[in-house]
Protein backbone atom coordinates (compact mmCIF):
# COMPACT_ATOMS: atom_id res chain seq x y z
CA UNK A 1 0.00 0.00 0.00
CA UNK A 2 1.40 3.07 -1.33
CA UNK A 3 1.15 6.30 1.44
CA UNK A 4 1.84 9.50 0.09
CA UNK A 5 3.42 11.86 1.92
CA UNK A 6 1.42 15.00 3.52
CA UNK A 7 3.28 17.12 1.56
CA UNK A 8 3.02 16.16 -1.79
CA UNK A 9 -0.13 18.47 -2.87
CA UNK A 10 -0.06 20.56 0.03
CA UNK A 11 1.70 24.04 0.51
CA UNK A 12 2.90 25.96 3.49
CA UNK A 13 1.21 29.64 3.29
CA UNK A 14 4.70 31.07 2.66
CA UNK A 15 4.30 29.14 -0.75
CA UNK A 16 1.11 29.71 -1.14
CA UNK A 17 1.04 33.34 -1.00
CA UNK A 18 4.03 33.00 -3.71
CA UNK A 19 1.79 31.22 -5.96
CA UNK A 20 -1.72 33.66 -5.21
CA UNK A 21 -0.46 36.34 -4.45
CA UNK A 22 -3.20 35.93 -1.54
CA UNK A 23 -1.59 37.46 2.17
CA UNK A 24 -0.70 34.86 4.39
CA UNK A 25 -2.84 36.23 7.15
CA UNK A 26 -5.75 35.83 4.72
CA UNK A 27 -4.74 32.28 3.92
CA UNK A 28 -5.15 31.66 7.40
CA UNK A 29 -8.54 33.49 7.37
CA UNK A 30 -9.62 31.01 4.51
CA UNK A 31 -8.42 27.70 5.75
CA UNK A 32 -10.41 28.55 9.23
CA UNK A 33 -13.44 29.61 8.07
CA UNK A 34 -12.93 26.21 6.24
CA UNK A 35 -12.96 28.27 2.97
CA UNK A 36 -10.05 26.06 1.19
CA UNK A 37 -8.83 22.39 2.35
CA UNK A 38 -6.46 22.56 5.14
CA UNK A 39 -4.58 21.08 7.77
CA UNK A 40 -3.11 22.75 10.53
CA UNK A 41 -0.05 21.08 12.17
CA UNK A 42 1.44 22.71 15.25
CA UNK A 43 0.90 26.24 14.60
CA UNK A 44 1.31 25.77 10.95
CA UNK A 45 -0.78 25.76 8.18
CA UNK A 46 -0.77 23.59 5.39
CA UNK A 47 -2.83 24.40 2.47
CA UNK A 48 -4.06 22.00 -0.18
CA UNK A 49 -2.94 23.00 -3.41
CA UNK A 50 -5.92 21.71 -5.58
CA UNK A 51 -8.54 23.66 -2.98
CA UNK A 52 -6.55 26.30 -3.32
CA UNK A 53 -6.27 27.03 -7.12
CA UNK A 54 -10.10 26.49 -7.55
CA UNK A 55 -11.09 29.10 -4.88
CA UNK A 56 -8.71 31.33 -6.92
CA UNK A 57 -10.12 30.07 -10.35
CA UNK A 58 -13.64 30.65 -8.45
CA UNK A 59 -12.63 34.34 -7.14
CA UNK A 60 -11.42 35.24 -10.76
CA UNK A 61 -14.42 34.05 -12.19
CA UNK A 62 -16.98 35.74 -10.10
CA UNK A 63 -14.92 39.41 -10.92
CA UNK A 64 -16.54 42.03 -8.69
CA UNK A 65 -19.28 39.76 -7.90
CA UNK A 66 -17.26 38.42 -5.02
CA UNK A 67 -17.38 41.24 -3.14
CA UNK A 68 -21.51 41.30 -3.26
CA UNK A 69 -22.38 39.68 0.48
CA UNK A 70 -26.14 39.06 -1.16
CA UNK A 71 -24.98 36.45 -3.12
CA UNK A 72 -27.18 33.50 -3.41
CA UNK A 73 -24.07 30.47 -2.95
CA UNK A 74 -23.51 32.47 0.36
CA UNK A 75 -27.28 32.22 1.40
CA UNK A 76 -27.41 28.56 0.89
CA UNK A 77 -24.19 27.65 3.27
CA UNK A 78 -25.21 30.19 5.59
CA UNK A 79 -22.85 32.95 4.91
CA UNK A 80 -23.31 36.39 3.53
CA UNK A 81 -25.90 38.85 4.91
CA UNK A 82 -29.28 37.18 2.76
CA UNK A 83 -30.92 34.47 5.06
CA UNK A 84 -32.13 31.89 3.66
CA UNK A 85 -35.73 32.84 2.52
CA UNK A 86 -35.40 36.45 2.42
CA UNK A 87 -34.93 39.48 0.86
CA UNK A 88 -32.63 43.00 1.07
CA UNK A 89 -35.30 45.53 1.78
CA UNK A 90 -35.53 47.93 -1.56
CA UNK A 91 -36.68 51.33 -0.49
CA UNK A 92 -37.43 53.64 -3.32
C-alpha cells in the first residue's frame, strides 16, 4: 500500500502566498473559516494545493461579484448577509 506523503499536494502559506499572491494572514482566514482544504499542524498551516487554485479560479471568475455579500451560494451555506428565505429591503 502506497502512502503518500502529507506534503506532496499541500503548501505551506509562505508558498502559497508565492503562488496567489493571496496574504498569508488571509490564507489563514480562509483555511479557518474552512474556505479552502487545510490542515493545521502545530501552529502551521498547510494548504491544499488543488482547494486552493479552484477558490482562486472561483474568485477570478466571479470578478466584482465576489465582493456582493447578497450572493445567493452564500445564502445557501449560511454565509453572507441574505438568510435563507429572504430578501434586502428595496426602499425607493
Amino acid at each position: 500500500m502506497n502512502v503518500e506523503p502529507l506534503t506532496q499536494g499541500w503548501l505551506t502559506t509562505g508558498e502559497a502566498e508565492t503562488l496567489t499572491g493571496y496574504a498569508q494572514a488571509y490564507l489563514r482566514r480562509l483555511a479557518e473559516r474552512r474556505r479552502i482544504v487545510a490542515r493545521k499542524i502545530g501552529r502551521d498551516w498547510l494548504l491544499n494545493q488543488e482547494s486552493l487554485r479552484a477558490y482562486r479560479d472561483e474568485m477570478a471568475a466571479l470578478g466584482a461579484q465576489r465582493h456582493n455579500p447578497w450572493r445567493e451560494e452564500l445564502a445557501a451555506c449560511g454565509l453572507g448577509r441574505r438568510m435563507a428565505g429572504t430578501e434586502p429591503e428595496v426602499t425607493g
